[in-house]
Protein backbone atom coordinates (compact mmCIF):
# COMPACT_ATOMS: atom_id res chain seq x y z
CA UNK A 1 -20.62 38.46 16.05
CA UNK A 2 -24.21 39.26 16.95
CA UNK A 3 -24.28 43.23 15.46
CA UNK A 4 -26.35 45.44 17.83
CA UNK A 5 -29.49 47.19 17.08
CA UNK A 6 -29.66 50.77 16.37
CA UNK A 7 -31.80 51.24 19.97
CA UNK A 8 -28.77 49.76 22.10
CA UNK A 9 -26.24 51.66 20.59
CA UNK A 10 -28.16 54.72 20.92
CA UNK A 11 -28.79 53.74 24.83
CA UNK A 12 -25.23 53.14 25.14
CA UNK A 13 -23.79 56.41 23.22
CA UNK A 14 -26.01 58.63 25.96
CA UNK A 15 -24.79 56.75 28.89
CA UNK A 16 -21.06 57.50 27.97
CA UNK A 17 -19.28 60.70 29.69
CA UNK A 18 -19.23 63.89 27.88
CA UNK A 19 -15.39 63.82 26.81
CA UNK A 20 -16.26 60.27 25.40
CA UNK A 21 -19.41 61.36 23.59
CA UNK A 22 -17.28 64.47 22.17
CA UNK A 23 -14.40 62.08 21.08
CA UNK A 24 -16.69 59.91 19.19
CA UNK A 25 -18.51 62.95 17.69
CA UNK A 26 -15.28 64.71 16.71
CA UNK A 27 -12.97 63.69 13.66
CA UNK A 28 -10.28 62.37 16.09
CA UNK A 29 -11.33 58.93 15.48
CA UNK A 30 -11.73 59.02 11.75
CA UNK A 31 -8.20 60.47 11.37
CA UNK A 32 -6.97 57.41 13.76
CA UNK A 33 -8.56 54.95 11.67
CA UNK A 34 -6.94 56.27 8.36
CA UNK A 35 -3.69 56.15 9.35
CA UNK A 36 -4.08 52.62 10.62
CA UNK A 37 -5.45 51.74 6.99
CA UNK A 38 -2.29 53.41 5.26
CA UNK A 39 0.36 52.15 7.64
CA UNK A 40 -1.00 48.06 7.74
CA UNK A 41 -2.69 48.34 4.05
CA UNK A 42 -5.57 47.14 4.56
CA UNK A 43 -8.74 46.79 2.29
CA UNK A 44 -11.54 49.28 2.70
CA UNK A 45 -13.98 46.26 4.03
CA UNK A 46 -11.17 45.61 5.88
CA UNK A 47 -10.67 49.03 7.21
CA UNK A 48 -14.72 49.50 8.00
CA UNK A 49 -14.81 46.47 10.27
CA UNK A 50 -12.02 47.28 11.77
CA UNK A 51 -13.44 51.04 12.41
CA UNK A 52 -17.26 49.51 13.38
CA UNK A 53 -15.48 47.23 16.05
CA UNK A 54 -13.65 49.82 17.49
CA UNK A 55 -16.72 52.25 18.16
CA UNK A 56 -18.50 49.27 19.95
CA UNK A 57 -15.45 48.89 21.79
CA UNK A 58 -16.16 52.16 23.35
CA UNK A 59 -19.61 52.04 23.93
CA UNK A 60 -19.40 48.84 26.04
CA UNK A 61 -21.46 46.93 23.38
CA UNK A 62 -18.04 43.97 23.17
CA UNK A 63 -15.09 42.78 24.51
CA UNK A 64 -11.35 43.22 23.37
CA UNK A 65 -11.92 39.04 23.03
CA UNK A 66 -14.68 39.34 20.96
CA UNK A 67 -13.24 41.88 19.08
CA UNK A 68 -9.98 40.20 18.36
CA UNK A 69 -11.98 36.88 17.31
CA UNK A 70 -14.64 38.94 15.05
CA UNK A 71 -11.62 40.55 13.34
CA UNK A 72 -9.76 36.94 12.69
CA UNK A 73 -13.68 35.26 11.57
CA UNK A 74 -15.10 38.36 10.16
CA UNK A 75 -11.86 40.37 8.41
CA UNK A 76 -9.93 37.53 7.19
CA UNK A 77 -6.98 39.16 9.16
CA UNK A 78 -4.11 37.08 11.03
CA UNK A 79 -3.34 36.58 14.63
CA UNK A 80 -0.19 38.50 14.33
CA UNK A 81 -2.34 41.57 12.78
CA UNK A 82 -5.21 41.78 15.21
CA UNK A 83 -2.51 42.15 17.84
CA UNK A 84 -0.91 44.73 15.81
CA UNK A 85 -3.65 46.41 15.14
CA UNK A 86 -5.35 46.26 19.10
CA UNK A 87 -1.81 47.70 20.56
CA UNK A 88 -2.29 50.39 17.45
CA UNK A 89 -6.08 51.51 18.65
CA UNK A 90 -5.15 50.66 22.45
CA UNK A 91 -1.84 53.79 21.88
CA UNK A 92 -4.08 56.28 20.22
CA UNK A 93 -7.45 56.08 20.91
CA UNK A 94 -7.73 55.12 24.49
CA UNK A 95 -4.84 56.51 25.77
CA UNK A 96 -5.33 59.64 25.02
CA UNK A 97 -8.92 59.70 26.47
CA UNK A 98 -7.75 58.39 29.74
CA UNK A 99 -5.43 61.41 29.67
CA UNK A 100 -8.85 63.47 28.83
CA UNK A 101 -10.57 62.15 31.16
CA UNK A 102 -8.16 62.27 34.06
CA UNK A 103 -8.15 66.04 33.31
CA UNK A 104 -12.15 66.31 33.55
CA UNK A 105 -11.74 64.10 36.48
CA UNK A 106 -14.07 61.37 34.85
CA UNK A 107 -12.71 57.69 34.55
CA UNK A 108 -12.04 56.24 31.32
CA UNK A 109 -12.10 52.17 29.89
CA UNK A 110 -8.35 51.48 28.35
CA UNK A 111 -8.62 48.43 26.55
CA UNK A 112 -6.20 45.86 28.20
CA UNK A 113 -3.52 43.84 26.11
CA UNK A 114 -5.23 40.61 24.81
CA UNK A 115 -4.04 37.98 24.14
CA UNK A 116 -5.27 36.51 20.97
CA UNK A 117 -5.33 32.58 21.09
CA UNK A 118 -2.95 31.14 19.16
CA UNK A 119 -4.04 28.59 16.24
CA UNK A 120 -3.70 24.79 16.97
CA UNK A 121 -3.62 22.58 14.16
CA UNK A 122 -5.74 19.21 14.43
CA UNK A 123 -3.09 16.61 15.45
CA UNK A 124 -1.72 14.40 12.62
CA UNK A 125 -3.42 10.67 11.61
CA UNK A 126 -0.73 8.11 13.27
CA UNK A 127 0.88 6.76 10.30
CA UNK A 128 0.43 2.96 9.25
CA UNK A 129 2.46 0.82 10.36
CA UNK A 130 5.23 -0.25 8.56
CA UNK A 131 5.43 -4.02 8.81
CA UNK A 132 3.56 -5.33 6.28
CA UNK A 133 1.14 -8.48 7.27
CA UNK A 134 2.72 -11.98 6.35
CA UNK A 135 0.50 -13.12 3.24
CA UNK A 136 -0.14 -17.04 4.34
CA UNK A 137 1.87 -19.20 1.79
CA UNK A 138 -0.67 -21.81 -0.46
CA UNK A 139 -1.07 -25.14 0.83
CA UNK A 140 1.47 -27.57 -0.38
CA UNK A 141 0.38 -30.31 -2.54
CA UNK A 142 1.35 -34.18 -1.80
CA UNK A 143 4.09 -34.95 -3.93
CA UNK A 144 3.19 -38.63 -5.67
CA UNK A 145 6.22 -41.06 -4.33
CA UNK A 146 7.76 -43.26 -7.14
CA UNK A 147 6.46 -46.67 -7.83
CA UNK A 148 9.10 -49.54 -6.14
CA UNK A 149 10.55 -50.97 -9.74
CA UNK A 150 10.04 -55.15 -9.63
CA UNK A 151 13.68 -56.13 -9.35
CA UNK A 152 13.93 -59.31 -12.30
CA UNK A 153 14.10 -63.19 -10.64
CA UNK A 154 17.97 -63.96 -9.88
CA UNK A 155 17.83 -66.95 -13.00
CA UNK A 156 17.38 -63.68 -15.32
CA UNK A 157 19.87 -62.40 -17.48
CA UNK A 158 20.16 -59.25 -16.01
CA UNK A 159 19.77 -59.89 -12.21
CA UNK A 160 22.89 -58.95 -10.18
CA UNK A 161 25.53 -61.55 -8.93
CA UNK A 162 24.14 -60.63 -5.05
CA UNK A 163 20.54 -62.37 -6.30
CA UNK A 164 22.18 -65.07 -8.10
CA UNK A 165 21.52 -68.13 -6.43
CA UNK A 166 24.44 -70.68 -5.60
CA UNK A 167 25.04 -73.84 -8.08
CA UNK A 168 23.76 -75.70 -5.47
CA UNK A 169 20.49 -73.84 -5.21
CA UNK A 170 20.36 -72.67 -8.93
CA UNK A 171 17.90 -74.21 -11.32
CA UNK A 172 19.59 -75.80 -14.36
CA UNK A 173 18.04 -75.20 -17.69
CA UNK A 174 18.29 -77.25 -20.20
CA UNK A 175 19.70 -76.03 -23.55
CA UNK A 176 19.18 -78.16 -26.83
CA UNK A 177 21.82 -78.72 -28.82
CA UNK A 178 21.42 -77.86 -32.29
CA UNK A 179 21.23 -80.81 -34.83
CA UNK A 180 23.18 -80.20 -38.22
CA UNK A 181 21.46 -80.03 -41.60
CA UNK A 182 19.98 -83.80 -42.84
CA UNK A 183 21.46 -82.90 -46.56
CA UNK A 184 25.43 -82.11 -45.39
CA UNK A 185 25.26 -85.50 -43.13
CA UNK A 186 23.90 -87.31 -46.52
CA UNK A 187 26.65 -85.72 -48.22
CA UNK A 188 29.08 -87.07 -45.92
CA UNK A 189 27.83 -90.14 -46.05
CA UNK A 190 27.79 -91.17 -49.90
CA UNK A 191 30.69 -89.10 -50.04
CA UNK A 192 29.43 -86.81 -52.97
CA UNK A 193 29.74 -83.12 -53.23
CA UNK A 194 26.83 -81.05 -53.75
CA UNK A 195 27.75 -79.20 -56.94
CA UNK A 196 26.37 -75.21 -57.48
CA UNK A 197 25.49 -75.43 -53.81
CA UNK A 198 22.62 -77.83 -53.81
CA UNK A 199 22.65 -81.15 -52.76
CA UNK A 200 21.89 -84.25 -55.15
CA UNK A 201 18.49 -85.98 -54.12
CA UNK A 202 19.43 -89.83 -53.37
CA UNK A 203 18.18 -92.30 -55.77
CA UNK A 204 15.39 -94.26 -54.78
CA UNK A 205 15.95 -97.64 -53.60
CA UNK A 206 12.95 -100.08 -54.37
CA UNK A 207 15.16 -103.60 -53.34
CA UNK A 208 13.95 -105.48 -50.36
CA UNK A 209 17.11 -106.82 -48.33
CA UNK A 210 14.65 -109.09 -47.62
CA UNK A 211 12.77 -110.65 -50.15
CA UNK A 212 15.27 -112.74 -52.86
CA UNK A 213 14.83 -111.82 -56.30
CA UNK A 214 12.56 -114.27 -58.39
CA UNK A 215 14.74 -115.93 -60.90
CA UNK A 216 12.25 -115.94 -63.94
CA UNK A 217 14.58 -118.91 -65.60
């Protein structure tokens, strides 16, 4: 609220009627303004601002809107108070001076029922959403296939009867037979038995089948 200077509201006090000038010079308005501190308790700052915007009220110096927003800014009060308290001052202070003046046959301001705007909160931040977003999956890594095992040649112990070649097909190995010992068939042969285990070495024959003895004679 832009306050007045002490020059305009002096201006505007002498331009008021006479039954106006001796309302606001009379203790009429101070008694008004007490009760309305007692009945709504409100603070003595509270109480003066309320009182100061009244008076320029009725000198013309600002609006019943600018009175009811100075009051909210200014006083700290609530929309539901300020219209309280501007039906409060409308019932006894200028009703009774438009019955005054109606008398003296000079017109009167009543301050008309405003309408204090009404408080609109800021709308609301939309919420997130609530799908959450699909985290990609890591790439897959190649999977090593298995080595192919050799299967063994079909004339392999081991290879299965499907590889097996026919008789007619299958190479023949050749198994050795084994020879017995050269003692046992010496054995057999002289016809002696090896005593403790161990074959007797044969005697060694020097005689030539061959060659006839010398006769010495």
């Amino acid at each position: 609220m832009n306050k007045p200077s002490q020059d305009q509201v002096v201006n505007a006090f002498n331009r008021l009627p006479e039954a106006i000038r001796e309302y606001l010079s009379g203790p009429e308005t101070g008694k008004v303004m007490t009760e309305i501190q007692k009945k709504y308790n409100l603070h003595v700052d509270t109480a003066g601002k309320v009182s100061e915007c009244t008076g320029y009220l009725l000198l013309g110096l600002m609006s019943p809107a600018e009175m009811s927003s100075t009051l909210v800014t200014d006083a700290a009060l609530q929309e539901e108070g300020v219209r309280q308290l501007m039906s409060e001052i409308n019932q006894k202070i200028f009703v009774p001076l438009q019955a005054r003046m109606r008398g003296g046959e000079e017109p009167v301001r009543v301050v008309p029922q405003v309408g204090v705007p009404s408080y609109q909160p800021p709308p609301k931040p939309l919420a997130p959403p609530l799908v959450r977003p699909v985290q990609p999956s890591p790439p897959l890594r190649p999977q090593a296939m298995p080595r192919p095992v050799p299967k063994p040649p079909p004339n392999l112990p081991g290879a299965t009867p499907d590889h097996l070649l026919p008789d007619h097909e299958a190479e023949h190995i050749h198994v050795p037979t084994p020879q017995p010992p050269l003692n046992n068939l010496s054995n057999k042969l002289s016809g002696d038995r090896p005593q403790d285990g161990l074959a007797k070495p044969s005697a060694a024959y020097n005689v030539d089948p061959y060659r006839e003895p010398i006769d010495e004679k």
